[in-house]
Structures are given as C-alpha cells and as structure tokens.
Protein backbone atom coordinates (compact mmCIF):
# COMPACT_ATOMS: atom_id res chain seq x y z
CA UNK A 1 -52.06 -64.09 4.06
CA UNK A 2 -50.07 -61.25 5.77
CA UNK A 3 -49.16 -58.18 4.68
CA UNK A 4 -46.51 -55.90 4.56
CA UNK A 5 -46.89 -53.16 7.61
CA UNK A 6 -43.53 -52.16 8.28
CA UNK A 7 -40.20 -52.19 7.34
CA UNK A 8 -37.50 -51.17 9.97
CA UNK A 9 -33.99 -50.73 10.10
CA UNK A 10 -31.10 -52.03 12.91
CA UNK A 11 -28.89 -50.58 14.47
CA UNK A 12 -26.48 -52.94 12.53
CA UNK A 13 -27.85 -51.81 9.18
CA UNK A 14 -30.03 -55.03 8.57
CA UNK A 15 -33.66 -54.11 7.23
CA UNK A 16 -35.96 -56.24 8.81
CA UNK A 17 -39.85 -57.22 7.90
CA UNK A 18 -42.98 -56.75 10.21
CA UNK A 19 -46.24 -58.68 9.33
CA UNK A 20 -49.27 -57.82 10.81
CA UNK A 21 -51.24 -60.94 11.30
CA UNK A 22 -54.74 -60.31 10.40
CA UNK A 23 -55.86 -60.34 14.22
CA UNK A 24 -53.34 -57.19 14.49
CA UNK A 25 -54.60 -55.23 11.63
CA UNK A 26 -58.34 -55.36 12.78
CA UNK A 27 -57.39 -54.30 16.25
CA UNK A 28 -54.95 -51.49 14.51
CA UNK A 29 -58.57 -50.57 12.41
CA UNK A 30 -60.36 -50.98 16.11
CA UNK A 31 -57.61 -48.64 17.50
CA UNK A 32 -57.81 -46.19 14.34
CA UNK A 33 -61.74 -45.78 14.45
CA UNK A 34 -62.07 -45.16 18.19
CA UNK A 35 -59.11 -42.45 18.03
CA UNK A 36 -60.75 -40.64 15.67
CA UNK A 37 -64.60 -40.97 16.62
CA UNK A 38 -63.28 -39.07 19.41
CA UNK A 39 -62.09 -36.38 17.67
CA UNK A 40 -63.96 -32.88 17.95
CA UNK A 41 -64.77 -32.07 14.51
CA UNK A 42 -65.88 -35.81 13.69
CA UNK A 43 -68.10 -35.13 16.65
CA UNK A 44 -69.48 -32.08 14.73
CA UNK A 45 -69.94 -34.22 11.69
CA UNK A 46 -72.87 -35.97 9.79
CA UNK A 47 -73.28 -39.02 7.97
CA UNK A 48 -76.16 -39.63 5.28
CA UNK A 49 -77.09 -43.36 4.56
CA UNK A 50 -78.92 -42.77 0.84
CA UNK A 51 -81.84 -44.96 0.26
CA UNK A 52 -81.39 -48.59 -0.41
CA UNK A 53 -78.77 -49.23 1.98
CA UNK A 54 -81.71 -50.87 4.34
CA UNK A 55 -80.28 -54.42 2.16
CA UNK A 56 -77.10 -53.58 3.90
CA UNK A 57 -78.73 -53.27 7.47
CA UNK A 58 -78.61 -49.57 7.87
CA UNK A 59 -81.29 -47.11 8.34
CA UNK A 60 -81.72 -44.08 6.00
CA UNK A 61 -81.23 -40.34 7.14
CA UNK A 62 -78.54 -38.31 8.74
CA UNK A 63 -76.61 -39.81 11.90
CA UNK A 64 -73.97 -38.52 13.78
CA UNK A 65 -70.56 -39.44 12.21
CA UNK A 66 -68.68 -40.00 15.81
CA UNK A 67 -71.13 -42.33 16.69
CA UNK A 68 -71.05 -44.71 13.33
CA UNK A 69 -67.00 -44.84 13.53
CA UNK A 70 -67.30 -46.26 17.29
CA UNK A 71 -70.18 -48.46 16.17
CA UNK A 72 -68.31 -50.08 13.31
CA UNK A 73 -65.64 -50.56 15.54
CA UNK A 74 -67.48 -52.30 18.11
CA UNK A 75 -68.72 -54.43 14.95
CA UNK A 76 -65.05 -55.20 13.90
CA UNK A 77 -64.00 -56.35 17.70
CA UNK A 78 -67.09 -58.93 17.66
C-alpha cells in the first residue's frame, strides 16, 4: 500500500501525485534519524528505558539519546 507523500504542482497548472513506495519511506525515516542524532542538543540528551522493556530487547537505565536514534536507524536499514 502507498501513501500519500506529496502533492506538487506544474508549471502547466496540473497537480500531480507522489507515492513513496515503502522502500522510500524507511530510507526517508533512515535519513530523518541520522540527521537528527547528529544534532547538538540530542547529543546532550538522555533516554530512560523504564523497567519491563527487557521483553522488548532493551536494557533498563539512562542511555544517551544520539546514540539510540542512530541505532534504530541502523536497525531500520537491516
């Protein structure tokens, strides 16, 4: 199923459709979590996984923010 990204207009007046097929939107979500893991104040920034998300695969405590956005990312490119 695609989904509606964009819409854009010609120079001829016609409106025309973009799609994003669903390869596109998970390298636009790659693109979007690397841009801002690299960001200075997300740098600065923690992250607490509560208890009971162990089921989920991640470890309790406090991480560094930066570093979970560019991990999921690297997840989402697998």
């Amino acid at each position: 199923m695609n989904y509606l990204v964009d819409t854009q207009t010609s120079l001829i007046g016609d409106n025309s459709v973009y799609f994003a097929t669903k390869s596109e939107k998970i390298e636009i979500l790659v693109n979007a979590l690397r841009l801002v893991s690299s960001d200075e104040d997300i740098k600065k920034q923690r992250l607490l996984i509560p208890d009971n998300c162990e089921k989920y695969g991640f470890v309790e405590g406090y991480h560094n923010l930066s570093t979970f956005l560019h991990f999921l990312a690297d997840m989402l490119e697998e």
